[in-house]
C-alpha atoms as a PDB file:
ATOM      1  CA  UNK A   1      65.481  88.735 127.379  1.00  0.00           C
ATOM      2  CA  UNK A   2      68.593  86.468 128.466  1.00  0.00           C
ATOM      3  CA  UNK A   3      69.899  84.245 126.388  1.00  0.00           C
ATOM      4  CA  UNK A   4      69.168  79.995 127.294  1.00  0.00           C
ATOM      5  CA  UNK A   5      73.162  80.185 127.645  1.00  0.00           C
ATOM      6  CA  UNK A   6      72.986  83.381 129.978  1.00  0.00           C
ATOM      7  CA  UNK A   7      70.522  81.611 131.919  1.00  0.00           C
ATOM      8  CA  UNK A   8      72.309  78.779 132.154  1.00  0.00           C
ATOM      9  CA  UNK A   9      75.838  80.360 133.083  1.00  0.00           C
ATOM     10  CA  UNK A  10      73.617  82.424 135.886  1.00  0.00           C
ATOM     11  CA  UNK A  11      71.076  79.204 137.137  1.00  0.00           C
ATOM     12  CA  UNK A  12      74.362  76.640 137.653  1.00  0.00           C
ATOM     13  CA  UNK A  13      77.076  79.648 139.375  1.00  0.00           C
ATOM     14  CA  UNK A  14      79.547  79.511 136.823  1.00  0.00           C
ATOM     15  CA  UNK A  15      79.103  82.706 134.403  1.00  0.00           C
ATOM     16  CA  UNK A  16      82.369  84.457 136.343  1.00  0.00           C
ATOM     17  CA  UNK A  17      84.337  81.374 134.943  1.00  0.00           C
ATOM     18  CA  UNK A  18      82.413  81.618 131.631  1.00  0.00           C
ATOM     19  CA  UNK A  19      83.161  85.011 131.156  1.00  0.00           C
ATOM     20  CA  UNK A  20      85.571  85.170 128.531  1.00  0.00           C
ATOM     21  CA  UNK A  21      83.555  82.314 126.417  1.00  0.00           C
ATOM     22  CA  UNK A  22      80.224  81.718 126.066  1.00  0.00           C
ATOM     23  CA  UNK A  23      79.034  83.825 128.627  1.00  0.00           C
ATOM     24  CA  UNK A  24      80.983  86.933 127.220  1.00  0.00           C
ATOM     25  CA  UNK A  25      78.487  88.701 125.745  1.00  0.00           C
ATOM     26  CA  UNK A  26      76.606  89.148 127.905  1.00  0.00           C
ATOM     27  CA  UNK A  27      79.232  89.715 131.120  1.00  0.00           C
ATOM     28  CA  UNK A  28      79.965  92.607 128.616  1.00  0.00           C
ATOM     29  CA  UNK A  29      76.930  94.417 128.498  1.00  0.00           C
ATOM     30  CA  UNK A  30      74.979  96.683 125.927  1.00  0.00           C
ATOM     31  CA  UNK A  31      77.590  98.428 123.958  1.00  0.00           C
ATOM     32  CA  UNK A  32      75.334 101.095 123.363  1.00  0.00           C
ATOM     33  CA  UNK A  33      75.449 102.358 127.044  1.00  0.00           C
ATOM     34  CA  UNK A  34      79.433 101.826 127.209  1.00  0.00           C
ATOM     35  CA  UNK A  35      81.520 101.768 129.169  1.00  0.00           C
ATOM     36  CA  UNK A  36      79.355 100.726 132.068  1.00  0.00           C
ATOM     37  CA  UNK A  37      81.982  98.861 134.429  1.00  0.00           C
ATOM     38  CA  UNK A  38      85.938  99.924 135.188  1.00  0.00           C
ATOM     39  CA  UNK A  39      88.109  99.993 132.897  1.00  0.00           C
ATOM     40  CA  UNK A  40      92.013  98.214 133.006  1.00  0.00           C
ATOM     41  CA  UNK A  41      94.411  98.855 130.495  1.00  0.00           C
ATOM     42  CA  UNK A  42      97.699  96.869 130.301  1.00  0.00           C
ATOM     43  CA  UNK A  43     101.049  98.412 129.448  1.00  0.00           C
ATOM     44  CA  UNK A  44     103.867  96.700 128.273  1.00  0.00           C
ATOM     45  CA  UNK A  45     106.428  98.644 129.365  1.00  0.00           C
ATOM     46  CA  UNK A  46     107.574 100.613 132.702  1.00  0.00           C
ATOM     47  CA  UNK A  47     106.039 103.619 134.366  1.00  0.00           C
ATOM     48  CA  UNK A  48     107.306 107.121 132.958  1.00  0.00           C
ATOM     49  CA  UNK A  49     108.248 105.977 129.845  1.00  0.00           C
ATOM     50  CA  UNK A  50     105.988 106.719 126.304  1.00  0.00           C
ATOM     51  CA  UNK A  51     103.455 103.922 126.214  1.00  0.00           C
ATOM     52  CA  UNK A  52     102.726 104.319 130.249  1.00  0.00           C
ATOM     53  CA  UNK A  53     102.214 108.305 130.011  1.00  0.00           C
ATOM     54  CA  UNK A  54     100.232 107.963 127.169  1.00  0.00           C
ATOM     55  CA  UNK A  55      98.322 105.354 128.818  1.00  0.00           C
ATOM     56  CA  UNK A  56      97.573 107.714 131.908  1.00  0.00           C
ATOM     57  CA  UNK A  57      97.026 110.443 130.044  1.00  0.00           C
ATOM     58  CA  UNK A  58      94.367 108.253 128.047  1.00  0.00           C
ATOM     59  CA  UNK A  59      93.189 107.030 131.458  1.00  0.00           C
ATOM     60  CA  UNK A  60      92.459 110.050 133.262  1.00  0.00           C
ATOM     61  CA  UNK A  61      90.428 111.920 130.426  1.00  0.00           C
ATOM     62  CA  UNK A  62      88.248 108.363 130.461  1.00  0.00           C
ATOM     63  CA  UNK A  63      87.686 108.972 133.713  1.00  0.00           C
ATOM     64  CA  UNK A  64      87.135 112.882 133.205  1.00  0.00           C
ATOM     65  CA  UNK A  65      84.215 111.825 130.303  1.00  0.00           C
ATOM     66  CA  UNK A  66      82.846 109.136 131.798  1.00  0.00           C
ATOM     67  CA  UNK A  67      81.466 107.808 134.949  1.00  0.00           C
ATOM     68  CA  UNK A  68      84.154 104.873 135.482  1.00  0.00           C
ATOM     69  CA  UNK A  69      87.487 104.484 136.812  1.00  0.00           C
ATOM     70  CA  UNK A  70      90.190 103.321 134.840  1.00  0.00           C
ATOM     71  CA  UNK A  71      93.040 101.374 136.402  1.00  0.00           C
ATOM     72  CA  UNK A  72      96.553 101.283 134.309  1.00  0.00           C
ATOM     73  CA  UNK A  73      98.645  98.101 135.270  1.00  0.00           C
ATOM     74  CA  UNK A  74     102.447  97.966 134.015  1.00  0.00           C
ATOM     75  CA  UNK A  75     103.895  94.449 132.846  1.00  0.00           C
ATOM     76  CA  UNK A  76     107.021  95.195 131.725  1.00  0.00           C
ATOM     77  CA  UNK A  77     109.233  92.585 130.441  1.00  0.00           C
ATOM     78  CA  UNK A  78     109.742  90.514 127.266  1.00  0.00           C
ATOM     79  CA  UNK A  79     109.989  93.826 125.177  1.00  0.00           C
ATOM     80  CA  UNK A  80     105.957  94.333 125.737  1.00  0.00           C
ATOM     81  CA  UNK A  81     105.399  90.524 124.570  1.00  0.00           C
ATOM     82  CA  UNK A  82     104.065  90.138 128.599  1.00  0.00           C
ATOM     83  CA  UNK A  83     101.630  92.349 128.470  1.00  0.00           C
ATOM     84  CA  UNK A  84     100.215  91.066 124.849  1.00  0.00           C
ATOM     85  CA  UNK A  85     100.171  87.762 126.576  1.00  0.00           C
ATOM     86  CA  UNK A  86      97.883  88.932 129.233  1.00  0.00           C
ATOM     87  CA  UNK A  87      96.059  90.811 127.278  1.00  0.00           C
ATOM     88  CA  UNK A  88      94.765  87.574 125.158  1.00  0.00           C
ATOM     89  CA  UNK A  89      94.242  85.667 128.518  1.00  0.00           C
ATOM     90  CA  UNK A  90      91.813  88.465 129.287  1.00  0.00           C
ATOM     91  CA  UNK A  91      87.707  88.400 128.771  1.00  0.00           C
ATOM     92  CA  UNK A  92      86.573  89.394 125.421  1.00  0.00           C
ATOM     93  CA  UNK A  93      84.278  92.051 127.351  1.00  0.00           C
ATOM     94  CA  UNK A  94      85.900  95.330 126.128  1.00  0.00           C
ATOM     95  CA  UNK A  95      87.202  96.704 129.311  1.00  0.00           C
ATOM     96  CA  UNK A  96      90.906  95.366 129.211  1.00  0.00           C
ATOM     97  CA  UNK A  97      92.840  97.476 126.751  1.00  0.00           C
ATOM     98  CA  UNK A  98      96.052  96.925 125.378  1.00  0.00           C
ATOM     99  CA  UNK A  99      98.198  99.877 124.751  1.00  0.00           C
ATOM    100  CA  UNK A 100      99.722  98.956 121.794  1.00  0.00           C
ATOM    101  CA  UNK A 101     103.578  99.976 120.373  1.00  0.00           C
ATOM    102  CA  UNK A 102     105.066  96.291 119.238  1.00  0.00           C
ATOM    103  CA  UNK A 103     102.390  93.826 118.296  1.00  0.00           C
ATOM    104  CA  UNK A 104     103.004  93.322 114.734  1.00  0.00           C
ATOM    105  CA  UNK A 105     106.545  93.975 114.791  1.00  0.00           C
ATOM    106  CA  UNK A 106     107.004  90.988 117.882  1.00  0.00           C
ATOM    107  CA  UNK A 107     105.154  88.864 115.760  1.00  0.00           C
ATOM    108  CA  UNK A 108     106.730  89.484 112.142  1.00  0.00           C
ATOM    109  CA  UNK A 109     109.650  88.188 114.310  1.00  0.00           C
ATOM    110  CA  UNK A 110     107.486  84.680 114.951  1.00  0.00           C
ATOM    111  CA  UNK A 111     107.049  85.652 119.168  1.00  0.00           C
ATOM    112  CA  UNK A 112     103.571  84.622 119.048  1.00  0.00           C
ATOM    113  CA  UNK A 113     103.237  82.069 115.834  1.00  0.00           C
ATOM    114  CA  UNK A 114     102.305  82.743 112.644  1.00  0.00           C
ATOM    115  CA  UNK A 115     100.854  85.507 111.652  1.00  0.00           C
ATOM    116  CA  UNK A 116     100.737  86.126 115.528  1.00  0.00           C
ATOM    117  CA  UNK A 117      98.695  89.183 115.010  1.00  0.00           C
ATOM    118  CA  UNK A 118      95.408  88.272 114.750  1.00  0.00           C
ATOM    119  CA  UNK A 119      94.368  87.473 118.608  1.00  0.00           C
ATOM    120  CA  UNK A 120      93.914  90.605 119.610  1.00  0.00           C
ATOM    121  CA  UNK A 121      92.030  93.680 117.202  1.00  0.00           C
ATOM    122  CA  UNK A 122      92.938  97.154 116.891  1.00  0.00           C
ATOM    123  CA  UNK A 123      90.103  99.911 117.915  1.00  0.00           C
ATOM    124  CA  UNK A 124      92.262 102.966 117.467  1.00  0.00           C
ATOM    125  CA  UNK A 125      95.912 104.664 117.266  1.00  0.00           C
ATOM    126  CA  UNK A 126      96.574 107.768 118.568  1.00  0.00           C
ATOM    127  CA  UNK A 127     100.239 108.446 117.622  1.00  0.00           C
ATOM    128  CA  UNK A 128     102.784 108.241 115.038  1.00  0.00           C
ATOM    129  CA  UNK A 129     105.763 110.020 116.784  1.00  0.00           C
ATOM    130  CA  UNK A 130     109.044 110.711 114.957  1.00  0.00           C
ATOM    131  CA  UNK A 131     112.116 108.448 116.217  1.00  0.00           C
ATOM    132  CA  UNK A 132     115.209 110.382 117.099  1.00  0.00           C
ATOM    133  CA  UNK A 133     118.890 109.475 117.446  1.00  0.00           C
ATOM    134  CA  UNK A 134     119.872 111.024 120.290  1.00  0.00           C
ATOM    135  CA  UNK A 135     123.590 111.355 121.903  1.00  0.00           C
ATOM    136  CA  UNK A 136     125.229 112.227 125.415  1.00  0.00           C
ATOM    137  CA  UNK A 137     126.652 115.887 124.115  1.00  0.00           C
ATOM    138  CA  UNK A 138     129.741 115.408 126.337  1.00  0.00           C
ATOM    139  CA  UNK A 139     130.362 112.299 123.976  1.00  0.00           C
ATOM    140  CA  UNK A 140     129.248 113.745 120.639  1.00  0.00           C
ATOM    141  CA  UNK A 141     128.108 116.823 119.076  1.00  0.00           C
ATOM    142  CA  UNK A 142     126.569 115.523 116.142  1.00  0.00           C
ATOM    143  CA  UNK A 143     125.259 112.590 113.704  1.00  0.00           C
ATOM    144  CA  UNK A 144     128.113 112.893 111.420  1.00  0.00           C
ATOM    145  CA  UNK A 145     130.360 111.889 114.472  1.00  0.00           C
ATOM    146  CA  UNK A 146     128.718 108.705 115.208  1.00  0.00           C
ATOM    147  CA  UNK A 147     128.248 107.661 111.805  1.00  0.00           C
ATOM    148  CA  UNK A 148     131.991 108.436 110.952  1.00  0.00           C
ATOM    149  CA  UNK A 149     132.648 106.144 114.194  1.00  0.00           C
ATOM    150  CA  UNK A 150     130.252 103.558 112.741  1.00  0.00           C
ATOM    151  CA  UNK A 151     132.244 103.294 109.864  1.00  0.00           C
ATOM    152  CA  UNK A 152     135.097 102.181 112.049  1.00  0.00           C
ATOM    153  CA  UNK A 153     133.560 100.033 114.489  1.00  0.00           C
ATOM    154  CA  UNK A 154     129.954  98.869 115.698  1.00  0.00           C
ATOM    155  CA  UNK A 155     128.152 101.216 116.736  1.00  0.00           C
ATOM    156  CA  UNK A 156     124.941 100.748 119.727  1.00  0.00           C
ATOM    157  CA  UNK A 157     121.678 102.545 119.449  1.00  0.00           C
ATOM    158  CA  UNK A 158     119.517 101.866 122.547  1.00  0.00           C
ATOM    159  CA  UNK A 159     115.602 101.846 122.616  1.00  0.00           C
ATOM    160  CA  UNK A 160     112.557 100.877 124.856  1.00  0.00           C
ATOM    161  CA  UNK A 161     111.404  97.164 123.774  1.00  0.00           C
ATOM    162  CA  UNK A 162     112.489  94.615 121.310  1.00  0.00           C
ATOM    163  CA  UNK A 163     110.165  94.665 118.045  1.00  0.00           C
ATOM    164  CA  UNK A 164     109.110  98.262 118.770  1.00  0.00           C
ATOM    165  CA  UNK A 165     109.473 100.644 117.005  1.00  0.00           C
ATOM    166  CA  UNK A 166     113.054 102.088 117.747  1.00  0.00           C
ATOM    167  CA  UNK A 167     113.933  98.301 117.175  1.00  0.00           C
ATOM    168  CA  UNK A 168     112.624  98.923 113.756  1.00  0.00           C
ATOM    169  CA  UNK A 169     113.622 102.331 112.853  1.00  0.00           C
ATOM    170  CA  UNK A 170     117.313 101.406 114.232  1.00  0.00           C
ATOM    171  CA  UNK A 171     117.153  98.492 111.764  1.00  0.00           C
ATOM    172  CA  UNK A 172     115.762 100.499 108.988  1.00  0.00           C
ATOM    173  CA  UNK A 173     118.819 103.356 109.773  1.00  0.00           C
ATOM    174  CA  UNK A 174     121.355 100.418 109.388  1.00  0.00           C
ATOM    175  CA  UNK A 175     120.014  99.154 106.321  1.00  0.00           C
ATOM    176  CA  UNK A 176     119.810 102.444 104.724  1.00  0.00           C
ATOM    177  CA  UNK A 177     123.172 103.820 105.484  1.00  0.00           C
ATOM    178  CA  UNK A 178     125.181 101.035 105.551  1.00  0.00           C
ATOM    179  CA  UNK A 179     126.578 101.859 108.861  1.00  0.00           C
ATOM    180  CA  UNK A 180     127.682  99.296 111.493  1.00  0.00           C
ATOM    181  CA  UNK A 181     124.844 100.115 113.628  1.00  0.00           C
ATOM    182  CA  UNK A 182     123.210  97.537 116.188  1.00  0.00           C
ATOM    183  CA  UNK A 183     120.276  98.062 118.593  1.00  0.00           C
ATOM    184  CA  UNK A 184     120.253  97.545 122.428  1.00  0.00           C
ATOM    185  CA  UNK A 185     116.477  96.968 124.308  1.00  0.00           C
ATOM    186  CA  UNK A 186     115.637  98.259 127.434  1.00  0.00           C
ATOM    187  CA  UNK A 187     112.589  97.488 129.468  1.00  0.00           C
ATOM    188  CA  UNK A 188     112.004 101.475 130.046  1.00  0.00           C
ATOM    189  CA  UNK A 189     112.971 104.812 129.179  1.00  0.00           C
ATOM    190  CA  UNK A 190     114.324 105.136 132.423  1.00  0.00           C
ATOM    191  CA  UNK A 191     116.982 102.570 131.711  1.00  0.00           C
ATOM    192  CA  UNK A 192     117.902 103.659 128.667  1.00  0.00           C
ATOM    193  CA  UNK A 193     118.488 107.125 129.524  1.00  0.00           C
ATOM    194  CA  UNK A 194     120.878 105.815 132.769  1.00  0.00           C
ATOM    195  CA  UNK A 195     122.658 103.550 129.615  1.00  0.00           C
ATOM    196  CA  UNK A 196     122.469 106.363 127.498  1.00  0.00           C
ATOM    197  CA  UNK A 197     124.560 108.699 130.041  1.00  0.00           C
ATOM    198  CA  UNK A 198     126.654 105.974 131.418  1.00  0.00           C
ATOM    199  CA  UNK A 199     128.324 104.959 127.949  1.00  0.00           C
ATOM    200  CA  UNK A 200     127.039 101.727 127.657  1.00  0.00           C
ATOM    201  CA  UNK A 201     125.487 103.231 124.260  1.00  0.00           C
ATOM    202  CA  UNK A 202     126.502 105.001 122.000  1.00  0.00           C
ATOM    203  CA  UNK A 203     123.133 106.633 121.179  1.00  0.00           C
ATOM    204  CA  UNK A 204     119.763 106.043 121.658  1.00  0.00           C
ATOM    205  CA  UNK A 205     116.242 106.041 119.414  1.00  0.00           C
ATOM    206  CA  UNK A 206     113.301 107.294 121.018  1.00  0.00           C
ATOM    207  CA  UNK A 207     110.889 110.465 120.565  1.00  0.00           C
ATOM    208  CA  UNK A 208     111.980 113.817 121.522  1.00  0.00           C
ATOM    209  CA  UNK A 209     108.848 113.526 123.883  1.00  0.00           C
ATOM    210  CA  UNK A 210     110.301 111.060 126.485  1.00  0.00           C
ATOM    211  CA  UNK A 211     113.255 113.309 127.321  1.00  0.00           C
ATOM    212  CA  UNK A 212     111.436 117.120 126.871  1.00  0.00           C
ATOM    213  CA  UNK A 213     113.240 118.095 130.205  1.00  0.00           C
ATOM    214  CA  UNK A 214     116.498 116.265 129.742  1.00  0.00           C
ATOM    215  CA  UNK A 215     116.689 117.929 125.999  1.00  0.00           C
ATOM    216  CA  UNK A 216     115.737 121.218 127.362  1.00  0.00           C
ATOM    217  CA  UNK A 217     118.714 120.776 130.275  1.00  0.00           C
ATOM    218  CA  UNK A 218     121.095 119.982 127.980  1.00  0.00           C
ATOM    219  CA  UNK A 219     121.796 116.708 129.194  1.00  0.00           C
ATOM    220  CA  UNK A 220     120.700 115.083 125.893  1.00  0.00           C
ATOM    221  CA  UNK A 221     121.346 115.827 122.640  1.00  0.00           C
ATOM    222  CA  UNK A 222     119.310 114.667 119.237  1.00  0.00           C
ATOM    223  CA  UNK A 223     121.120 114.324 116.176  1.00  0.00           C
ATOM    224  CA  UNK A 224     118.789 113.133 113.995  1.00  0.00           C
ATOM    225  CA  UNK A 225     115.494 113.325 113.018  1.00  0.00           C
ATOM    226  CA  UNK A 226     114.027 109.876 111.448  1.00  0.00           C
ATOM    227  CA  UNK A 227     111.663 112.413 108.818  1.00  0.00           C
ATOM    228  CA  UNK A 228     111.121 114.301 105.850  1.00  0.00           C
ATOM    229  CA  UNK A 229     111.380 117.571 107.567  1.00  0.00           C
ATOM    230  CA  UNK A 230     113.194 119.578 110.229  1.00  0.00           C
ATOM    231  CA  UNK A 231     110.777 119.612 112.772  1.00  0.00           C
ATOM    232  CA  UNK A 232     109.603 123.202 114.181  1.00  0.00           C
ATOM    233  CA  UNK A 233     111.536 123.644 117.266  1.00  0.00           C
ATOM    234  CA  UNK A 234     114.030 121.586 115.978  1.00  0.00           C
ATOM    235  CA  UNK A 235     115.238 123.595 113.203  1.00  0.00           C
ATOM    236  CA  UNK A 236     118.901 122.543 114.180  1.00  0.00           C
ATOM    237  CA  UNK A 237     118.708 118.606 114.074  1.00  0.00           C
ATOM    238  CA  UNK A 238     119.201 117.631 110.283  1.00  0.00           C
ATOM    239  CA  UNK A 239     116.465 114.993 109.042  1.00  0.00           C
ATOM    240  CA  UNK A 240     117.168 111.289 107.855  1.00  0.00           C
ATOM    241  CA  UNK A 241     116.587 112.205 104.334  1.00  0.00           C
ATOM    242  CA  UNK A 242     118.699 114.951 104.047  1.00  0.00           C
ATOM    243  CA  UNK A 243     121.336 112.430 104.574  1.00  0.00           C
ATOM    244  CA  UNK A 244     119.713 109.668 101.673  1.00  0.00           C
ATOM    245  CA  UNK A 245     118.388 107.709 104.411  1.00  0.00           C
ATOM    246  CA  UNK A 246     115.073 106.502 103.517  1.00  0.00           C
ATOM    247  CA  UNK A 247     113.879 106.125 107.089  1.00  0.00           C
ATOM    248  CA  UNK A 248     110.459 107.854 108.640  1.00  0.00           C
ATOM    249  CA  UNK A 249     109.244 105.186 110.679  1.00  0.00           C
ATOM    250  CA  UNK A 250     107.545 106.536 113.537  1.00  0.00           C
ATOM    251  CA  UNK A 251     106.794 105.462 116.994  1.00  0.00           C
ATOM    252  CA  UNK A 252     102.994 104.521 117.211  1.00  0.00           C
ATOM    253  CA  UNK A 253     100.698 103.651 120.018  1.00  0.00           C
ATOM    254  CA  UNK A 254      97.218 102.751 119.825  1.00  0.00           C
ATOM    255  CA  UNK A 255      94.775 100.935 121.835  1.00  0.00           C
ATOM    256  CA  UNK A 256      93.968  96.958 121.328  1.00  0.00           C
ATOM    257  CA  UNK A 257      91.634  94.534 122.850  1.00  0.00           C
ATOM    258  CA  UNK A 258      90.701  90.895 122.962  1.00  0.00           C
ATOM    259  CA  UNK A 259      89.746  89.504 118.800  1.00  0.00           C
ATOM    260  CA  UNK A 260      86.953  87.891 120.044  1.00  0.00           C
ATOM    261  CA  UNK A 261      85.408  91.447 121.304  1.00  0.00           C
ATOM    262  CA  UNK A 262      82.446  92.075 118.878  1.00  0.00           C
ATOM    263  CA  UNK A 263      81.763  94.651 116.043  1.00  0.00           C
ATOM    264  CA  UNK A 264      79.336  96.660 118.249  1.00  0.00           C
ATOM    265  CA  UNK A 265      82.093  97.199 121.499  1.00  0.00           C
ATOM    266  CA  UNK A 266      84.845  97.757 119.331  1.00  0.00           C
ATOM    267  CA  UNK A 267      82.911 100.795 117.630  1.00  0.00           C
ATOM    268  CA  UNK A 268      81.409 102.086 121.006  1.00  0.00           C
ATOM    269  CA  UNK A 269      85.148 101.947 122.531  1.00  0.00           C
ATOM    270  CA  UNK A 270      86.346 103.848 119.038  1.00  0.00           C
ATOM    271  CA  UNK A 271      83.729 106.213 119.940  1.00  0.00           C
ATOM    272  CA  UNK A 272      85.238 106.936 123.476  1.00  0.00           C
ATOM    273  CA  UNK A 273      88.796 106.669 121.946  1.00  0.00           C
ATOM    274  CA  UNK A 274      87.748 109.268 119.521  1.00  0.00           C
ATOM    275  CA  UNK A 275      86.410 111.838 122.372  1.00  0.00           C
ATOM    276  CA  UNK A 276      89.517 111.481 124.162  1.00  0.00           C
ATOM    277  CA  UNK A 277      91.636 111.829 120.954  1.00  0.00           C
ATOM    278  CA  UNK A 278      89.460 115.203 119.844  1.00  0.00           C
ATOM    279  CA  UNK A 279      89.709 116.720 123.644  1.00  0.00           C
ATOM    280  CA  UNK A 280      91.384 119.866 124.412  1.00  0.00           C
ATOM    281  CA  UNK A 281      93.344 118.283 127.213  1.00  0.00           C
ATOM    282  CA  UNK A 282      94.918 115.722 125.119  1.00  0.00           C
ATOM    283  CA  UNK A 283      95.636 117.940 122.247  1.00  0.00           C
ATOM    284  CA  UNK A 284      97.596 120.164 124.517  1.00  0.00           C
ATOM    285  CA  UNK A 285      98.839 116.894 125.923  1.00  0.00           C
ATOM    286  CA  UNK A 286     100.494 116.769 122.232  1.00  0.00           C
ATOM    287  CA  UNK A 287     101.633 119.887 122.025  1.00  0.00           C
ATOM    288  CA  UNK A 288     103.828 119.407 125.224  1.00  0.00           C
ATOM    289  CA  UNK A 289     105.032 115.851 124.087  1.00  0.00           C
ATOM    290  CA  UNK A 290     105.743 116.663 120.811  1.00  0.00           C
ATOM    291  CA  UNK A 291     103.771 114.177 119.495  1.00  0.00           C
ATOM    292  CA  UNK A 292     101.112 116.748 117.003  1.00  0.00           C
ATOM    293  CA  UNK A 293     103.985 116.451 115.177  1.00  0.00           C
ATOM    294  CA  UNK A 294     102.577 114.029 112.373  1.00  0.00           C
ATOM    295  CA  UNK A 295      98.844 113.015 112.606  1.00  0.00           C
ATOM    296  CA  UNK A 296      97.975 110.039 114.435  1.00  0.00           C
ATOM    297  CA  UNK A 297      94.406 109.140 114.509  1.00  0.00           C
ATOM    298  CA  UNK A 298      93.584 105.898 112.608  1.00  0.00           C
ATOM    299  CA  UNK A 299      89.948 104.322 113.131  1.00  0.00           C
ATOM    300  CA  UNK A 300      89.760 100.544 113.960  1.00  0.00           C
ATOM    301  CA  UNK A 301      89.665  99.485 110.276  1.00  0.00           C
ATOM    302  CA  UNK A 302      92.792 102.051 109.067  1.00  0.00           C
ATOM    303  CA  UNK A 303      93.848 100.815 112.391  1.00  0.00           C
ATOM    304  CA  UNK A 304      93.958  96.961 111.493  1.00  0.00           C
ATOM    305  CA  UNK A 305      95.301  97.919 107.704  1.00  0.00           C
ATOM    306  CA  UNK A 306      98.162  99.019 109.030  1.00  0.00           C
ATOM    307  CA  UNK A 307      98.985  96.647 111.767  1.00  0.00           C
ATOM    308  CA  UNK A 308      99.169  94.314 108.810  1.00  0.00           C
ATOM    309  CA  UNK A 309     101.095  96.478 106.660  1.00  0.00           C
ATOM    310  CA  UNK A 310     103.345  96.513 109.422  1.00  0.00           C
ATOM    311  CA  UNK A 311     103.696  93.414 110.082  1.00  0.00           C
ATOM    312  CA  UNK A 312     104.544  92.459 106.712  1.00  0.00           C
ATOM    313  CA  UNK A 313     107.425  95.203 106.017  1.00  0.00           C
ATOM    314  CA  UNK A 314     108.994  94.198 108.881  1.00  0.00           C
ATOM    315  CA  UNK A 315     108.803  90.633 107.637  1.00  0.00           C
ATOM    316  CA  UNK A 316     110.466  92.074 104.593  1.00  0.00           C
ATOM    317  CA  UNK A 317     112.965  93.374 106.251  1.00  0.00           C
ATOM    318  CA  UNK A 318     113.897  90.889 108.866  1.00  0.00           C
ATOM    319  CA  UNK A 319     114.225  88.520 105.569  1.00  0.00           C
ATOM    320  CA  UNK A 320     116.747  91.382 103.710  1.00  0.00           C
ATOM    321  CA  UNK A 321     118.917  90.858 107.112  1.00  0.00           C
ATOM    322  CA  UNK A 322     118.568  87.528 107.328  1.00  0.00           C
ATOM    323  CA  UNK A 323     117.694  87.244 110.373  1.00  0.00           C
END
């Protein structure tokens, strides 16, 4: 039976309008029988960079499991902040996802109030990719020739987004090693790989996944992997620790949606996340990204632990730099 609200929304013409309020529940339908509508989900960032082919990748085995189409919509800009935006202007229905890399990181930096986190709720993260530095070889052949140069003059590591997670593992780096190390954004991997080849930086942080086919041409170089380790493959590329950095911090992404969404559509949308997560196409999706690296599954409560862990180390350590 409809709810006196439902009926009301539905008798005066208005429940479109009332969708993302009172009339939200039931616009979203029984969360047993999810998903029963299409599917959007919001990236922050450009198309063919981490977040947007891990958001079609996401998207097409969605599609592939279930009988609904899912549409992915890039809003670059703002370092991801545009897309977060939108995301909390959206209906609290459970078909608008957020593919998330910076939330907590933009907001330890006050971009959204304070705490700034807690509009939109974590359902599940997929990935906790290891950040590389990672050099034009006809500039440099190794770490120990950009951090001799950073000890003579400022160095500039570029990354996709501000508040990301390059932002923060860049950060992290300069704190650690006491190198004169700053960090560059760029709205896409794309960009930073033209910047990257151009000179305009000295080096770049991002995941070896981003540039498999540049790496494997030989037209980019890592130097350093941020992780306890030498990576299989990778045997070459000395780790942060071996050089007394303490410095792991990964590249995540995960999948958010409106805070208002209740307990019931957040599990059934786990429960689709966790399908796609446990499928052989994405696991060899992994495999060829690089990305099965470290594990990456968190369910929405690990999920929302560490977005506030998060949130406050990078609090800590925006405080440290005084910034």
């Amino acid at each position: 039976m409809k709810s006196s609200i439902a009926r009301l929304c539905a008798g005066i013409g208005i429940a479109g309008i009332l969708a993302a309020t009172a009339c939200g529940e039931e616009a979203g339908g029984d969360p047993a029988a999810y998903p029963e509508q299409d599917i959007e989900i919001l990236v922050g960032f450009g198309p063919g960079g981490g977040a947007d082919v891990f958001a079609r990748q996401v998207a097409a085995i969605v599609e592939d499991q279930n009988e609904v189409r899912v549409q992915v919509v890039n809003m670059e800009g703002a370092g991801g902040a545009n897309a977060i935006r939108e995301a909390d202007n959206r209906a609290s229905d459970g078909y608008t996802w957020l593919i998330d890399v910076s939330l907590a990181a933009l907001a330890a930096q006050g971009e959204f109030g304070d705490p700034g986190y807690d509009f939109l709720r974590p359902v599940a993260r997929f990935q906790d990719e290891i950040v590389h530095v990672m050099v034009d070889p006809d500039r440099y052949e190794s770490w120990e020739e950009l951090a001799d140069l950073a000890e003579e003059e400022e160095i500039r590591l570029g990354g996709v987004g501000v508040g990301a997670q390059a932002d923060i593992a860049t950060m992290e780096l300069a704190a650690e090693s006491g190198l004169n190390i700053s960090y560059v954004p760029f709205d896409g991997a794309g960009e930073l790989l033209a910047a990257l080849l151009s000179g305009n930086v000295h080096g770049a942080s991002e995941e070896i996944g981003a540039w498999v086919d540049q790496i494997d041409s030989g037209e980019v170089l890592p130097v350093l992997a941020m992780n306890e380790e030498r990576i299989e493959g990778f045997e070459d590329i000395p780790t942060s620790l071996e050089h007394d950095y303490d410095v792991t911090t990964g590249g995540t992404r995960g999948i958010m949606v409106h805070a208002d969404t209740d307990d019931e559509t957040v599990v059934a949308i786990e429960e689709v996340l966790q399908a796609v997560y446990d499928s052989e196409e994405y696991k060899e999706h992994e495999e060829s990204q690089f990305i099965h690296l470290r594990e990456g599954w968190l369910d929405h409560q690990e999920y929302e632990e560490s977005v506030e862990e998060h949130y406050h180390r990078v609090s800590s350590l925006l405080e440290q730099s005084g910034q």
